[in-house]
C-alpha atoms as a PDB file:
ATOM      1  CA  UNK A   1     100.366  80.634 100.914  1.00  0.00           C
ATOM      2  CA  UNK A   2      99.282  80.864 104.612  1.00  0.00           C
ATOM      3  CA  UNK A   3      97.907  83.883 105.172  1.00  0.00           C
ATOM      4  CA  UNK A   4      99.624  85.208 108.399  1.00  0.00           C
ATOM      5  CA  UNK A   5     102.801  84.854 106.421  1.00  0.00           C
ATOM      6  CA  UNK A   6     101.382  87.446 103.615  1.00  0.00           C
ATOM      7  CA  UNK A   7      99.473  89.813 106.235  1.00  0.00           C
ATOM      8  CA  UNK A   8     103.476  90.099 108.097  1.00  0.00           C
ATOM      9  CA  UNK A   9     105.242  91.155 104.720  1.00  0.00           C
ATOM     10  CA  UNK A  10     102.575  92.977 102.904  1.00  0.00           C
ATOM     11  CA  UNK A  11     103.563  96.006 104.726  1.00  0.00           C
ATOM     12  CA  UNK A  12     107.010  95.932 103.322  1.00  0.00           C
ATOM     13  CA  UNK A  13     105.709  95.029  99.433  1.00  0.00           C
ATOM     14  CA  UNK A  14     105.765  97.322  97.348  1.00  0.00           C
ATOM     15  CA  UNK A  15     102.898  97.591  94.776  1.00  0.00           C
ATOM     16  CA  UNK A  16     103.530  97.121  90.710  1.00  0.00           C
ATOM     17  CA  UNK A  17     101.989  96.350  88.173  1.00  0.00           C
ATOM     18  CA  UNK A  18     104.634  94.193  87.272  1.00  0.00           C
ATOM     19  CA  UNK A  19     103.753  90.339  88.232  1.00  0.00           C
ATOM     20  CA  UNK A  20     107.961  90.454  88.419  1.00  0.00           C
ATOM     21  CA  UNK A  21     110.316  93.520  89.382  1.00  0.00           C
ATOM     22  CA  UNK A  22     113.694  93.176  89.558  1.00  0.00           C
ATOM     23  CA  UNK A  23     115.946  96.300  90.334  1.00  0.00           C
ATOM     24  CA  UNK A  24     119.321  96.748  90.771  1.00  0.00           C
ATOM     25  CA  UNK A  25     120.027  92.848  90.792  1.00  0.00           C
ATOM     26  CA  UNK A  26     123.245  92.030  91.639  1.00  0.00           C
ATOM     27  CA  UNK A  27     124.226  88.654  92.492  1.00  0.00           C
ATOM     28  CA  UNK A  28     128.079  87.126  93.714  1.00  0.00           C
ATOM     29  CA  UNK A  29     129.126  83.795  94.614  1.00  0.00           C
ATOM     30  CA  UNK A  30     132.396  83.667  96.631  1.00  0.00           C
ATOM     31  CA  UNK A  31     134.714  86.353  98.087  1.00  0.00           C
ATOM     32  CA  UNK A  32     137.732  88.830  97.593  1.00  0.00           C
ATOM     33  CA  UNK A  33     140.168  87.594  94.308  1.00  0.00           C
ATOM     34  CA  UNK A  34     137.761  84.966  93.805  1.00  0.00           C
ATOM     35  CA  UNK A  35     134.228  86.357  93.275  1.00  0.00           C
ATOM     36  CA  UNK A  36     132.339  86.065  90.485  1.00  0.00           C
ATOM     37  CA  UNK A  37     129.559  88.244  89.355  1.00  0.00           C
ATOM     38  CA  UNK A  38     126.615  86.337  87.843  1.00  0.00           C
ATOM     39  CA  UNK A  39     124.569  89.433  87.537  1.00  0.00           C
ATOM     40  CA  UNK A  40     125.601  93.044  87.540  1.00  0.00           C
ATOM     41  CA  UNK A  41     122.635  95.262  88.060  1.00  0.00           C
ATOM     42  CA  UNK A  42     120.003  93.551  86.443  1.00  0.00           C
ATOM     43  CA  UNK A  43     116.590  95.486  85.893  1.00  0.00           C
ATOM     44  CA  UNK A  44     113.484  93.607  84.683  1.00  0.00           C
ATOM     45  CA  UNK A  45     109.945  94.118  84.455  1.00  0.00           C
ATOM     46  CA  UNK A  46     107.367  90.771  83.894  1.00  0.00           C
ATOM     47  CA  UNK A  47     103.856  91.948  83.487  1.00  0.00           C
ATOM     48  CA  UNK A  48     100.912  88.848  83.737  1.00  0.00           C
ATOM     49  CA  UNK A  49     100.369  86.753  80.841  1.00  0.00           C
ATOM     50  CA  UNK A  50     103.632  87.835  78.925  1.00  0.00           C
ATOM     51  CA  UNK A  51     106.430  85.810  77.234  1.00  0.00           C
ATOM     52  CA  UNK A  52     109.814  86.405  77.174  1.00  0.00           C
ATOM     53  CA  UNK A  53     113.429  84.507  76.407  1.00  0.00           C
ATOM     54  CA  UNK A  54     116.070  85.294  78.106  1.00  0.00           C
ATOM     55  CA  UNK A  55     119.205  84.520  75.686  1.00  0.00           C
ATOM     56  CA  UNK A  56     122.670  84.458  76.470  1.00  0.00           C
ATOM     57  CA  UNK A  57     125.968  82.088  76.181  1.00  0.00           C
ATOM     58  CA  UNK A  58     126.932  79.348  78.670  1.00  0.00           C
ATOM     59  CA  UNK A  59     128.043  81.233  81.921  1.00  0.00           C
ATOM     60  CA  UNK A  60     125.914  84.263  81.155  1.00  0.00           C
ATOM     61  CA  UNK A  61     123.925  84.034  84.609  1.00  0.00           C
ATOM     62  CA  UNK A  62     120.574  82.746  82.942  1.00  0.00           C
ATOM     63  CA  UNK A  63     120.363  80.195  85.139  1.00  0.00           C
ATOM     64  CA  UNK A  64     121.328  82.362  88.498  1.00  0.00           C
ATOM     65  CA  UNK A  65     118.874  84.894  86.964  1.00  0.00           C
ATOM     66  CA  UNK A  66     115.625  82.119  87.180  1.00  0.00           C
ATOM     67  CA  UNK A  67     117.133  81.372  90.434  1.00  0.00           C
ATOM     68  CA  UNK A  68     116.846  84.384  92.012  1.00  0.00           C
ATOM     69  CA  UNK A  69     113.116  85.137  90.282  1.00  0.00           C
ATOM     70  CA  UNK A  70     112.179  81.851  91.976  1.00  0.00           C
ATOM     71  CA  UNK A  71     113.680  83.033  94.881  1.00  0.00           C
ATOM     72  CA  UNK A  72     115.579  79.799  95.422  1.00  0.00           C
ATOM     73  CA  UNK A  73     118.758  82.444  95.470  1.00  0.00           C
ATOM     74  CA  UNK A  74     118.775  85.545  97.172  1.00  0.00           C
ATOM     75  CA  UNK A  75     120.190  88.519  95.395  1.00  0.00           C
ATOM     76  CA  UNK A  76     123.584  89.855  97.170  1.00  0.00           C
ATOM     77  CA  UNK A  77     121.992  93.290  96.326  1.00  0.00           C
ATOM     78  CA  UNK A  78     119.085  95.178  94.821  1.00  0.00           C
ATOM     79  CA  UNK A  79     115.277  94.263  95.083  1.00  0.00           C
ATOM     80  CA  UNK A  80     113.189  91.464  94.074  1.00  0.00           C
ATOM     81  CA  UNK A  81     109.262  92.133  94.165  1.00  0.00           C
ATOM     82  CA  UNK A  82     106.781  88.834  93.121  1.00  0.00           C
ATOM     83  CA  UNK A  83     103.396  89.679  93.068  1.00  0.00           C
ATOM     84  CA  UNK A  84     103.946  93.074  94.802  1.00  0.00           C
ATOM     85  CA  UNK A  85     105.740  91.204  97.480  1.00  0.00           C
ATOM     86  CA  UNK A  86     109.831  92.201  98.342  1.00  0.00           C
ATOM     87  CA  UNK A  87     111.033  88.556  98.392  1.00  0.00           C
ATOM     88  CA  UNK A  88     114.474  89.658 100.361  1.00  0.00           C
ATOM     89  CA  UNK A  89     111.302  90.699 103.568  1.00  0.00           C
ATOM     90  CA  UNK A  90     109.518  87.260 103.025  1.00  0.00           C
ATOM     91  CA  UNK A  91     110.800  84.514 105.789  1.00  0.00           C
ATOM     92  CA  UNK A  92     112.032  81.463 104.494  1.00  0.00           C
ATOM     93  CA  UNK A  93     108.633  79.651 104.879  1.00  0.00           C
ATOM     94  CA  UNK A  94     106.731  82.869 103.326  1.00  0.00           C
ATOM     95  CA  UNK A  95     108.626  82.268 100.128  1.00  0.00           C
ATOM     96  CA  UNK A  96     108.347  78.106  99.868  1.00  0.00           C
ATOM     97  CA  UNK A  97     104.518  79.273  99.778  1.00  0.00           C
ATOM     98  CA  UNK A  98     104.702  81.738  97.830  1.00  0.00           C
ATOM     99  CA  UNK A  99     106.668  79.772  95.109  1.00  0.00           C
ATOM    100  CA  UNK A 100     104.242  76.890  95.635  1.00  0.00           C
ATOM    101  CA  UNK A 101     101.954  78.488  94.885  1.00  0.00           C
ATOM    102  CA  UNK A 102     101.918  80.894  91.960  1.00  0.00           C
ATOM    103  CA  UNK A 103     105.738  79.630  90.692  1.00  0.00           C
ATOM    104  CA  UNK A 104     106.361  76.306  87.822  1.00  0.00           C
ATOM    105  CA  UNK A 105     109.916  75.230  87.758  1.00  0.00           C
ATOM    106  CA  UNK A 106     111.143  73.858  84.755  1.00  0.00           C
ATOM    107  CA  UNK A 107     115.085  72.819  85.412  1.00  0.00           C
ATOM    108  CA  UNK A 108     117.825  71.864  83.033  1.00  0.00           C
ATOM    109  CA  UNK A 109     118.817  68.434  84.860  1.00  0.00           C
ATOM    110  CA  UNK A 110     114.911  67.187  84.890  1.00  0.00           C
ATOM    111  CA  UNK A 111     114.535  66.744  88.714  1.00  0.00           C
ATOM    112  CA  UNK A 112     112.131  63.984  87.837  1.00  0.00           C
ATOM    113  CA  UNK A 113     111.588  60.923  90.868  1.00  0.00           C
ATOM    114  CA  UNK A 114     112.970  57.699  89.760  1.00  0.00           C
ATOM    115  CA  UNK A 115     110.003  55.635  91.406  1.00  0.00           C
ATOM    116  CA  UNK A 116     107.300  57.702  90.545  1.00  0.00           C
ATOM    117  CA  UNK A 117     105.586  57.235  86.916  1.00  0.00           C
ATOM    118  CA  UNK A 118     105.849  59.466  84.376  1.00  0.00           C
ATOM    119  CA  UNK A 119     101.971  61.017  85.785  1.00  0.00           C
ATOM    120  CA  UNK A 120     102.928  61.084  89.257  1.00  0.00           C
ATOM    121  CA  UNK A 121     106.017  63.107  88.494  1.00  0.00           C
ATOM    122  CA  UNK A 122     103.612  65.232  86.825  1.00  0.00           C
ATOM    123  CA  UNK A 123     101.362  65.550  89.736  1.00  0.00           C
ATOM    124  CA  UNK A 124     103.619  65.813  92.476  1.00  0.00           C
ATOM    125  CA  UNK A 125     103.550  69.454  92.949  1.00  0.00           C
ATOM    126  CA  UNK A 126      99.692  69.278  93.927  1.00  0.00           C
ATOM    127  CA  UNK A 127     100.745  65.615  95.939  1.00  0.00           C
ATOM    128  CA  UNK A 128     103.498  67.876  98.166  1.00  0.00           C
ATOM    129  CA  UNK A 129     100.624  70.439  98.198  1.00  0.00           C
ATOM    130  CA  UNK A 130      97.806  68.322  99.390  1.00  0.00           C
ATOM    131  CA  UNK A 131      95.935  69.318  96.971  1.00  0.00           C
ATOM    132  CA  UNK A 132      95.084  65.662  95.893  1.00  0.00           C
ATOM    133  CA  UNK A 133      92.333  65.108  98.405  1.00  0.00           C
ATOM    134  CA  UNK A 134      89.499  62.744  96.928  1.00  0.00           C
ATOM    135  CA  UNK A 135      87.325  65.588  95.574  1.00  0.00           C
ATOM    136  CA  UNK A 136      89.653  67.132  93.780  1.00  0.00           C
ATOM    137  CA  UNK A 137      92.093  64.090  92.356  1.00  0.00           C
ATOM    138  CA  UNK A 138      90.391  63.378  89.232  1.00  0.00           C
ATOM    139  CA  UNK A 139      90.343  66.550  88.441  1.00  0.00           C
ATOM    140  CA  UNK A 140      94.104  66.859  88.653  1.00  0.00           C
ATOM    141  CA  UNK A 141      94.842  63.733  86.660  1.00  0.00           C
ATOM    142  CA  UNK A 142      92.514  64.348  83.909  1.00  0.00           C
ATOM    143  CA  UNK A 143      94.914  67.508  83.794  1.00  0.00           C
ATOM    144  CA  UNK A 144      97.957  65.877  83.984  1.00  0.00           C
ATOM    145  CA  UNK A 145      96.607  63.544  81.191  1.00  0.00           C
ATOM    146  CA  UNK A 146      95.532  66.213  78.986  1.00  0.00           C
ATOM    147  CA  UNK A 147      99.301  67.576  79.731  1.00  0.00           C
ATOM    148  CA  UNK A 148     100.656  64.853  78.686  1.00  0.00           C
ATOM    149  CA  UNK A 149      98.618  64.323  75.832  1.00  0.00           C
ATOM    150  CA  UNK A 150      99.624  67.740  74.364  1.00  0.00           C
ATOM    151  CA  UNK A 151     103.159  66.902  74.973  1.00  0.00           C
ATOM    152  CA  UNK A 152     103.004  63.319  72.868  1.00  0.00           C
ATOM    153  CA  UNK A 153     103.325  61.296  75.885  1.00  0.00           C
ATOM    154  CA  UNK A 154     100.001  59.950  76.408  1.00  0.00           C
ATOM    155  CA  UNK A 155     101.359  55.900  75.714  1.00  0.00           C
ATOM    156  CA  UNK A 156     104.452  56.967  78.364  1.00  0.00           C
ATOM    157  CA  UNK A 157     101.890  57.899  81.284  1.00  0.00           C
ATOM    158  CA  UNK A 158     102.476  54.812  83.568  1.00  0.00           C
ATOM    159  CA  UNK A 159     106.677  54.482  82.449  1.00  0.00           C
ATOM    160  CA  UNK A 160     109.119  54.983  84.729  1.00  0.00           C
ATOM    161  CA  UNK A 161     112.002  58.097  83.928  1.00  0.00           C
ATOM    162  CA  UNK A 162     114.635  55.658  83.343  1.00  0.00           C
ATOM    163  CA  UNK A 163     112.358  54.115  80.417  1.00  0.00           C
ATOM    164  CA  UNK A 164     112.189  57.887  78.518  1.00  0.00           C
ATOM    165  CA  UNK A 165     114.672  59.528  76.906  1.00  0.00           C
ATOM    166  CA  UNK A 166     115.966  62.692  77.435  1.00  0.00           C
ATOM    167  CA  UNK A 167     113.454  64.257  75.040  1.00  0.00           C
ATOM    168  CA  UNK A 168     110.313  62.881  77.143  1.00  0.00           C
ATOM    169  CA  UNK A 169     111.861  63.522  80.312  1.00  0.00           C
ATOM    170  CA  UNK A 170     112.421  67.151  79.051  1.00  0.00           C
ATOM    171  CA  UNK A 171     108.649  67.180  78.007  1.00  0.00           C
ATOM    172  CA  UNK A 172     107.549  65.390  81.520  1.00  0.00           C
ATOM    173  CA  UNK A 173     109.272  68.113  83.710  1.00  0.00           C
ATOM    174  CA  UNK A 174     107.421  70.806  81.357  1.00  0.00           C
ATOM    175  CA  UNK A 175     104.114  69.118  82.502  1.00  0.00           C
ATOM    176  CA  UNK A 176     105.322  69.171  85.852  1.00  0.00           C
ATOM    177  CA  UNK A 177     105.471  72.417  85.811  1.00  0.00           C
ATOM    178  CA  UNK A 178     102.223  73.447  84.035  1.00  0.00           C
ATOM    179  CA  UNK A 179     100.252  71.025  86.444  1.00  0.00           C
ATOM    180  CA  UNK A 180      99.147  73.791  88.801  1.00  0.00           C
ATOM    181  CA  UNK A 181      98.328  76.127  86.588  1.00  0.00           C
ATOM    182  CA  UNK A 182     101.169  78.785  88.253  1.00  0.00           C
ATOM    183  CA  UNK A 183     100.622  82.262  87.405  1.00  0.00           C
ATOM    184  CA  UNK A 184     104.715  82.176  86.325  1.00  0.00           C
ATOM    185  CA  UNK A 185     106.727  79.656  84.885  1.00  0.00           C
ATOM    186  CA  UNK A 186     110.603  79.981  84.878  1.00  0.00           C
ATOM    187  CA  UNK A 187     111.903  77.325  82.444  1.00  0.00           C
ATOM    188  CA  UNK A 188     115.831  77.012  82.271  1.00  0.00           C
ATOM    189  CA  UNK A 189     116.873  76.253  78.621  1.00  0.00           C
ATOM    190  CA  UNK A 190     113.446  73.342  78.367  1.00  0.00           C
ATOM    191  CA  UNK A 191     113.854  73.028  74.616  1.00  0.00           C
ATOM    192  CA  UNK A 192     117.397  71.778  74.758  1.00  0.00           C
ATOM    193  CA  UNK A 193     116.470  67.827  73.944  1.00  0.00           C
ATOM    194  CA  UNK A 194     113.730  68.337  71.964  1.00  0.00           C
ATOM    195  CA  UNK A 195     113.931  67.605  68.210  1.00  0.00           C
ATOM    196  CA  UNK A 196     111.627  70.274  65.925  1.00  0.00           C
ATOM    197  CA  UNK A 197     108.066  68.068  66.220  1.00  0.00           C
ATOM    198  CA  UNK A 198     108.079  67.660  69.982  1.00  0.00           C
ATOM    199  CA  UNK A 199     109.578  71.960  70.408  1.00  0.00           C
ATOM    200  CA  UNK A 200     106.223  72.783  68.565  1.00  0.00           C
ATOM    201  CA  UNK A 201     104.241  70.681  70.718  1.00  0.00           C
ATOM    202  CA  UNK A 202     106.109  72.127  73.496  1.00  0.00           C
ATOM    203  CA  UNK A 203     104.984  75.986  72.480  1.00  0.00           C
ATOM    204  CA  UNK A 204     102.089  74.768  71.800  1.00  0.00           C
ATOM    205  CA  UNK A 205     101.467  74.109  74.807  1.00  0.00           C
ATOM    206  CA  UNK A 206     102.774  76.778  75.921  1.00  0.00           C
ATOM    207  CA  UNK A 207     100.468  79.211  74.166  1.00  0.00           C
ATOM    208  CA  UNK A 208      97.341  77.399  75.175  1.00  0.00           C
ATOM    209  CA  UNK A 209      98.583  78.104  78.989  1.00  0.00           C
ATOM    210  CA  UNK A 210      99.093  81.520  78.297  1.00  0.00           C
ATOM    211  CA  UNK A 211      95.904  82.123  76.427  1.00  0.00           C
ATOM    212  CA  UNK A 212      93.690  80.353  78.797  1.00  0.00           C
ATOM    213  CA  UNK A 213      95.331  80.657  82.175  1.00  0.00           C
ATOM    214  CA  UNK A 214      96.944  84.006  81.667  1.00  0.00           C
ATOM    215  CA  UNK A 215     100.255  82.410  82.212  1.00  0.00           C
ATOM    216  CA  UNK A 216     103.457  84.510  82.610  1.00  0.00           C
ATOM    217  CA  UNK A 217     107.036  82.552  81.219  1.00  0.00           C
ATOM    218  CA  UNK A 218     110.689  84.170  81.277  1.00  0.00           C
ATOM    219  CA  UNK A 219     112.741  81.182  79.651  1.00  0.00           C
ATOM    220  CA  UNK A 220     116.136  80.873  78.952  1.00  0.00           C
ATOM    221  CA  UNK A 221     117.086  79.614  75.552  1.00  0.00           C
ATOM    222  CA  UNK A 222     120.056  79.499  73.264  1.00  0.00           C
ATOM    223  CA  UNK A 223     117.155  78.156  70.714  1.00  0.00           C
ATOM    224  CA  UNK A 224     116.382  79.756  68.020  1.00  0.00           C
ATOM    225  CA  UNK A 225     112.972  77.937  67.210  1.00  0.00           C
ATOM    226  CA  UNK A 226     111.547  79.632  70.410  1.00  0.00           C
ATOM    227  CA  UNK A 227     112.487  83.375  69.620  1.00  0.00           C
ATOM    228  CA  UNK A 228     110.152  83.922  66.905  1.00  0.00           C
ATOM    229  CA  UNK A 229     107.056  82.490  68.974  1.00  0.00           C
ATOM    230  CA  UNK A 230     107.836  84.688  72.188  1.00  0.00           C
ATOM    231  CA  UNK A 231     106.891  88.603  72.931  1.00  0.00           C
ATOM    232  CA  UNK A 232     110.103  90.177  73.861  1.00  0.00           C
ATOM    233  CA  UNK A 233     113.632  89.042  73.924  1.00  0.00           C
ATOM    234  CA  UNK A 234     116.293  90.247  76.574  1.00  0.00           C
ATOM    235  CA  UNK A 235     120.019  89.502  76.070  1.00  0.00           C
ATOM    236  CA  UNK A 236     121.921  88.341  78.807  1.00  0.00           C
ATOM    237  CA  UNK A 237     125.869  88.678  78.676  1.00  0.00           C
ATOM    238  CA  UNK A 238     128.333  88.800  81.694  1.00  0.00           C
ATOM    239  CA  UNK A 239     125.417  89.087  83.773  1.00  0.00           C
ATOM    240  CA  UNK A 240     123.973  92.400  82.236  1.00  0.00           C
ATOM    241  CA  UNK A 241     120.580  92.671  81.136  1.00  0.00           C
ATOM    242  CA  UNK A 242     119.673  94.316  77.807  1.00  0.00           C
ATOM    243  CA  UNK A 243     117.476  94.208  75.117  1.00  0.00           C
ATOM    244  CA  UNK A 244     118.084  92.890  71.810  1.00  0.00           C
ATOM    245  CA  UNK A 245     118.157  95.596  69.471  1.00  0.00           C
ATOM    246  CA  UNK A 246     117.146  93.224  66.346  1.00  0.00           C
ATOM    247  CA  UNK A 247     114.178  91.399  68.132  1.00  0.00           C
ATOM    248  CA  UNK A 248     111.758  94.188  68.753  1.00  0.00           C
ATOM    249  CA  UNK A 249     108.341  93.814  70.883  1.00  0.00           C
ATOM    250  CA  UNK A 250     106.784  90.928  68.969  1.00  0.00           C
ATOM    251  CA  UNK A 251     102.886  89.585  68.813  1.00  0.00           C
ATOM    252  CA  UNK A 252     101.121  87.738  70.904  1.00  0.00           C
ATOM    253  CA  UNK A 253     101.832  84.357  71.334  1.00  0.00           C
ATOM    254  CA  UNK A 254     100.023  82.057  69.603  1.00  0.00           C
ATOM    255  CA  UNK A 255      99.457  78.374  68.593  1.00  0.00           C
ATOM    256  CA  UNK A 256     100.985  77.601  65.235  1.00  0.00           C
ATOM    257  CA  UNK A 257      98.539  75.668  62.969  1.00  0.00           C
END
């Protein structure tokens, strides 16, 4: 993130311990008769190297919810703070950076570039970052190989998307997400194609990245394969927030074996 950009905002950040804050979240789309409410006063706390599922039914907001996180979507009201920065005081640039930089997308419809292999989908976050200068590129694709690799797709690596199926696209746009080693990943719903084999590899994966990298995830899921590998789950029903009384605190996430 370019560093004039933080230095403006810091002043307005307020300081958490959270790695995520949300408070009084609301979010609308539209106006007067026709409004709808995604979220109605959403509060939620992410602390570093935590897990945790957001569950809800189609329409819920889970999907407006990792919006706004990723600060693709401004909240109508309340406060967002990211790394003890208020997103709503970032500019426009200040955020792109910021969401470059510490922020893995994983999206429902794939996103992944039709003429780009299935490994330079995976790197393109550090290709739009520049981060593939010659010192530093076989670094990043022995890591988008090992990715790969621990996602099944190692014989898929120089494929095209339209040659995968939804499954390994699904896996691909996980990798894609992991390549930078973000400090959060927001995944919408990325066990939706996957059979039971490649979900395990999947929070596998997962786990590893959290273990070693201190990785953060808030994922949406109407899975229940994922619930009983994750830390806490939060239900999410006509945009409220709340926990789930039946799915206390769980332990650490870790590798099955």
């Amino acid at each position: 993130m370019d560093g004039n950009a933080v230095n403006r905002t810091e002043h307005l950040a307020r300081s958490y311990g959270d790695l995520v804050r949300l408070s009084g979240v609301h979010k609308y789309y539209g106006s007067g008769l026709s409004v709808v409410h995604a979220l109605n006063g959403v509060e939620l706390q992410v602390a570093a190297g935590e897990m945790v599922a957001i569950c809800g039914p189609t329409g819920s907001g889970k999907s407006s919810l990792l919006n706004v996180i990723a600060m693709l979507e401004p909240a109508t009201e309340g406060s967002v703070v990211i790394a003890s920065l208020l997103a709503g005081k970032l500019t426009e640039q200040a955020r792109a950076d910021l969401r470059a930089e510490m922020i893995g997308l994983v999206f429902q419809a794939f996103t992944l570039i039709p003429v780009l292999t299935t490994r330079e989908n995976v790197l393109l976050p550090l290709t739009l970052g520049g981060h593939l200068q010659r010192d530093r590129a076989q670094a990043a694709q022995a890591r988008a190989d090992e990715l790969l690799g621990q996602l099944g797709l190692t014989t898929l690596a120089d494929q095209l998307p339209q040659r995968l199926d939804a499954s390994q696209r699904q896996r691909v746009a996980v990798a894609r997400a992991l390549i930078g080693k973000p400090r959060l990943v927001l995944a919408d719903e990325p066990a939706s194609r996957l059979d039971g084999a490649a979900c395990r590899l999947m929070m596998d994966l997962l786990a590893r990245e959290q273990a070693e990298q201190g990785t953060a995830f808030v994922i949406t899921t109407r899975d229940q394969r994922q619930l009983s590998r994750v830390e806490r789950v939060l239900q999410l029903q006509e945009g409220r927030l709340s926990s789930t009384p039946t799915a206390p605190l769980r332990k650490p996430f870790r590798a099955e074996v």
